[in-house]
C-alpha atoms as a PDB file:
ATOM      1  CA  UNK A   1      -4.554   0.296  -4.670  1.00  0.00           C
ATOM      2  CA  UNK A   2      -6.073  -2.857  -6.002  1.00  0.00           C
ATOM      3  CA  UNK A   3      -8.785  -2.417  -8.850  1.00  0.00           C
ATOM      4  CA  UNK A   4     -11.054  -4.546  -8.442  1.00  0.00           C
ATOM      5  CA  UNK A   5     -15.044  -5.201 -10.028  1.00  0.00           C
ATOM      6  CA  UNK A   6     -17.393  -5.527  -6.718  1.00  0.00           C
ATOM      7  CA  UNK A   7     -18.125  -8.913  -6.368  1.00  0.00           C
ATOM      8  CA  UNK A   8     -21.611  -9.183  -5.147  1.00  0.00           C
ATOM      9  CA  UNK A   9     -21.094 -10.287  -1.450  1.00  0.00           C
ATOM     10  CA  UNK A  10     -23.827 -13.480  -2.282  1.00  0.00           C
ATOM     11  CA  UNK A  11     -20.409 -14.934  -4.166  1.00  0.00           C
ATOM     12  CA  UNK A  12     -18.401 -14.438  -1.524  1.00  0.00           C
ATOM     13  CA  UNK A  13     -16.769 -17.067   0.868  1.00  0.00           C
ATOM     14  CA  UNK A  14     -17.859 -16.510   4.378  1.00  0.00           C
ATOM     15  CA  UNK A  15     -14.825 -16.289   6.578  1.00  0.00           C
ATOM     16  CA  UNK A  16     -14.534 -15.680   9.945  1.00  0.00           C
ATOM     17  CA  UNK A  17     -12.029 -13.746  11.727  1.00  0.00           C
ATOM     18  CA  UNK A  18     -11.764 -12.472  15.341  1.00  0.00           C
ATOM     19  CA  UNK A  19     -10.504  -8.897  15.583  1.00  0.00           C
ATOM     20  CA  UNK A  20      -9.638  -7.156  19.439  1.00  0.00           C
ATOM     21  CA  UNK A  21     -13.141  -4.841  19.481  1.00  0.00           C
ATOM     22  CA  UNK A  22     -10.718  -1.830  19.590  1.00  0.00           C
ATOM     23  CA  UNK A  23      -9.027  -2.828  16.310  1.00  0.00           C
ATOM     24  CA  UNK A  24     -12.876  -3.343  15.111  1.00  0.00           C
ATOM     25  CA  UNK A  25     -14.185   0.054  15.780  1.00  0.00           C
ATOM     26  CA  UNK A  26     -10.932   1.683  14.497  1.00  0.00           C
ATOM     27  CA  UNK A  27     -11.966   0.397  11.512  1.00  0.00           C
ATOM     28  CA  UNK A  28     -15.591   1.212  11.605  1.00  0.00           C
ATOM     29  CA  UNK A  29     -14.486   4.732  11.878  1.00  0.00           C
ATOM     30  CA  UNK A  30     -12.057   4.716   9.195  1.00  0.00           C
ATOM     31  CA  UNK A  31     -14.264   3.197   6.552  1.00  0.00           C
ATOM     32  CA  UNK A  32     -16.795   5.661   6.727  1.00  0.00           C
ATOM     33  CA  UNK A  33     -19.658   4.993   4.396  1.00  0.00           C
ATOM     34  CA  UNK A  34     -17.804   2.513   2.892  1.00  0.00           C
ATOM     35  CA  UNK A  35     -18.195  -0.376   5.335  1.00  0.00           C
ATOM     36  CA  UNK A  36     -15.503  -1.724   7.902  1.00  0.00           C
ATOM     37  CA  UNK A  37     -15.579  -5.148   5.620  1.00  0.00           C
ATOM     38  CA  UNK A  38     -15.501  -3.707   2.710  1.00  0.00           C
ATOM     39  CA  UNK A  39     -12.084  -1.647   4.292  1.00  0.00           C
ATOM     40  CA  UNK A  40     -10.830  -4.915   4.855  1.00  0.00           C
ATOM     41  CA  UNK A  41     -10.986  -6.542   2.257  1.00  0.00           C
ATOM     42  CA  UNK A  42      -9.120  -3.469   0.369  1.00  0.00           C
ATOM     43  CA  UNK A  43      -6.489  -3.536   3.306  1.00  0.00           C
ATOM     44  CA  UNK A  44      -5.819  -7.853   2.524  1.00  0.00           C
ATOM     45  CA  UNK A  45      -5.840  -7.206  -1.427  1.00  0.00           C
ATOM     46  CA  UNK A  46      -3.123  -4.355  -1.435  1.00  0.00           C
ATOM     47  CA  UNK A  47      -1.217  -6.631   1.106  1.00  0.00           C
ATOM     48  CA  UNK A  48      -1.589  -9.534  -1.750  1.00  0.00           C
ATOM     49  CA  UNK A  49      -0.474  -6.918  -4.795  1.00  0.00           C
ATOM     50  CA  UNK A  50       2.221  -5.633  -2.466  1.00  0.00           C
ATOM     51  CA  UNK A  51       3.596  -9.146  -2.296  1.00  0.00           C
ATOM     52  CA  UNK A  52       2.761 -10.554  -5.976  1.00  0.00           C
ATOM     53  CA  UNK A  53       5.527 -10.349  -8.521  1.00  0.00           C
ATOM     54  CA  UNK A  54       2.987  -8.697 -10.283  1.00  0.00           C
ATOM     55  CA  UNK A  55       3.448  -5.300  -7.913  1.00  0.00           C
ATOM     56  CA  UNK A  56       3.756  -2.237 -10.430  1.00  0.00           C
ATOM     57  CA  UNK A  57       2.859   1.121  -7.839  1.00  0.00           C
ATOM     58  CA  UNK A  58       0.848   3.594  -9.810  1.00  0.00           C
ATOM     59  CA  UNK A  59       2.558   6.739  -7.556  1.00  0.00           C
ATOM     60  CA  UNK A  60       2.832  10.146  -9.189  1.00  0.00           C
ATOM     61  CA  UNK A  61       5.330  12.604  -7.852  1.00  0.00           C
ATOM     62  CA  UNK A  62       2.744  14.742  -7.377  1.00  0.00           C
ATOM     63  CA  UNK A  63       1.416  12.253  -5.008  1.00  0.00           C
ATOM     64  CA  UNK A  64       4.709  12.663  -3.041  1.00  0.00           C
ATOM     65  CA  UNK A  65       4.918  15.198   0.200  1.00  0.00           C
ATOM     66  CA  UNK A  66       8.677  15.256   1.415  1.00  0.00           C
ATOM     67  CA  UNK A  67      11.478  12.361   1.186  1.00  0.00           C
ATOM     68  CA  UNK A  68      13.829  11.244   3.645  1.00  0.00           C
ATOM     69  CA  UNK A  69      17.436  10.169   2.821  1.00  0.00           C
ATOM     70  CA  UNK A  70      17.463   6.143   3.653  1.00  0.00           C
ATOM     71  CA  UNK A  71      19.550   2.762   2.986  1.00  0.00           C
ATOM     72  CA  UNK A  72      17.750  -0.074   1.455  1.00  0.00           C
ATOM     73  CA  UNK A  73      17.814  -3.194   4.144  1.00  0.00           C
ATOM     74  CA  UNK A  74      16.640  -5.497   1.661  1.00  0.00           C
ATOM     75  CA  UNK A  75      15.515  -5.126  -2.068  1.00  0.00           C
ATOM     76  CA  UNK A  76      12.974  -2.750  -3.022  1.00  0.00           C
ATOM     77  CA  UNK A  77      11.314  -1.026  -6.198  1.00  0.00           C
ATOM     78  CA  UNK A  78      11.019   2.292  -7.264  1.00  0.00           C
ATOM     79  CA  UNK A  79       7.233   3.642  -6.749  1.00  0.00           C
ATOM     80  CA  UNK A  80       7.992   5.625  -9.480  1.00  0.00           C
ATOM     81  CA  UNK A  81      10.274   4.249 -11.812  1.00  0.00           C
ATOM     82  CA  UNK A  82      10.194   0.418 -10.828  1.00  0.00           C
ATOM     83  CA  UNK A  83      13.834   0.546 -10.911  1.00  0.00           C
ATOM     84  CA  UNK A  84      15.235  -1.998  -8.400  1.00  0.00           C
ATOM     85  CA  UNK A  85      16.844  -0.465  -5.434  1.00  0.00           C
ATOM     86  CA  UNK A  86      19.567  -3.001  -4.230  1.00  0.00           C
ATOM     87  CA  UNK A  87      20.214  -3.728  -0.336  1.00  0.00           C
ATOM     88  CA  UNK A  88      22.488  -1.469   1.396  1.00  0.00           C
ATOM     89  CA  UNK A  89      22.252   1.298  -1.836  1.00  0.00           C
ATOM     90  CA  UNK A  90      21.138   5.340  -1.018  1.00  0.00           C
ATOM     91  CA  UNK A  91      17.373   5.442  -1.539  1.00  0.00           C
ATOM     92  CA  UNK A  92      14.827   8.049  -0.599  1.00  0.00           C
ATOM     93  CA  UNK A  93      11.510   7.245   1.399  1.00  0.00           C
ATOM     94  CA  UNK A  94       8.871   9.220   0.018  1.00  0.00           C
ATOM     95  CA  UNK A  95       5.505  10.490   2.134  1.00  0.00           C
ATOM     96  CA  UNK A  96       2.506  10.355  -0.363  1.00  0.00           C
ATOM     97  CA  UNK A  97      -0.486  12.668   0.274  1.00  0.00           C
ATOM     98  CA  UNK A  98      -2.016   9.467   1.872  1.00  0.00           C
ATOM     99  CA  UNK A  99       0.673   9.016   4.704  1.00  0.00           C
ATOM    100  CA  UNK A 100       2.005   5.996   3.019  1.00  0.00           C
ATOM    101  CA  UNK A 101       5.919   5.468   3.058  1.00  0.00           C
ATOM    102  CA  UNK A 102       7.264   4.247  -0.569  1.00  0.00           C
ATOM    103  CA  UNK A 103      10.574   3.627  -1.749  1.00  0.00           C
ATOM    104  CA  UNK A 104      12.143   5.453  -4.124  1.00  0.00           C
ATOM    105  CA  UNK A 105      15.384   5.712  -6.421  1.00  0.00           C
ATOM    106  CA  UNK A 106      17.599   8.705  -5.848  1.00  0.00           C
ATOM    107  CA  UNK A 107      17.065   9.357  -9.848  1.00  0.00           C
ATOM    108  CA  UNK A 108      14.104   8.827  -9.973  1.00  0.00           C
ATOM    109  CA  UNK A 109      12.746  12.679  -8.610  1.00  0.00           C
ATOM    110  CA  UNK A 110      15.342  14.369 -10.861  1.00  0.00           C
END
């Protein structure tokens, strides 16, 4: 998850984006005290770290509920290891505690 200091929303860039008002209240409810644009803007910055060449997961393997067996379509890293996992090699998917599907290296739970 992106770390980032609370910029004070007077800084801020206002932006305007139209959202279906199902996908809207989904979010309300999600975000809880937290705010539904507040969610959003978490959601768009782990997008961006996901995507930088800066990525480095911080995944324990405690974090991890169950694997399932899985061939990499296209080049991945290791949530755990950052080892890179080369396309068409024997991976594992792992479920965190958070529902969140991560790659990881068959050595890397050994």
């Amino acid at each position: 998850m992106h770390t980032l200091t609370r910029t004070p929303t007077t800084e801020m860039e206002v932006t305007s984006i139209r959202l279906e008002r199902e996908l809207k209240e989904k979010l309300k409810e999600l975000s809880g005290n937290q705010g539904y644009q507040a969610l959003i803007r978490d959601i768009l910055w782990n997008y961006v770290q996901q995507r930088s060449s800066e990525y480095s997961p911080s995944v324990s393997r405690s974090e991890i509920r169950a694997t399932i067996a899985a061939i990499a379509q296209q080049e991945e890293q290791c949530a755990l290891t950052g080892k890179t996992i080369h396309p068409n090699e024997s991976m594992f998917l792992g479920l965190t505690l958070n529902g969140v599907m991560i790659p990881l290296s068959l050595d890397s739970l050994g």
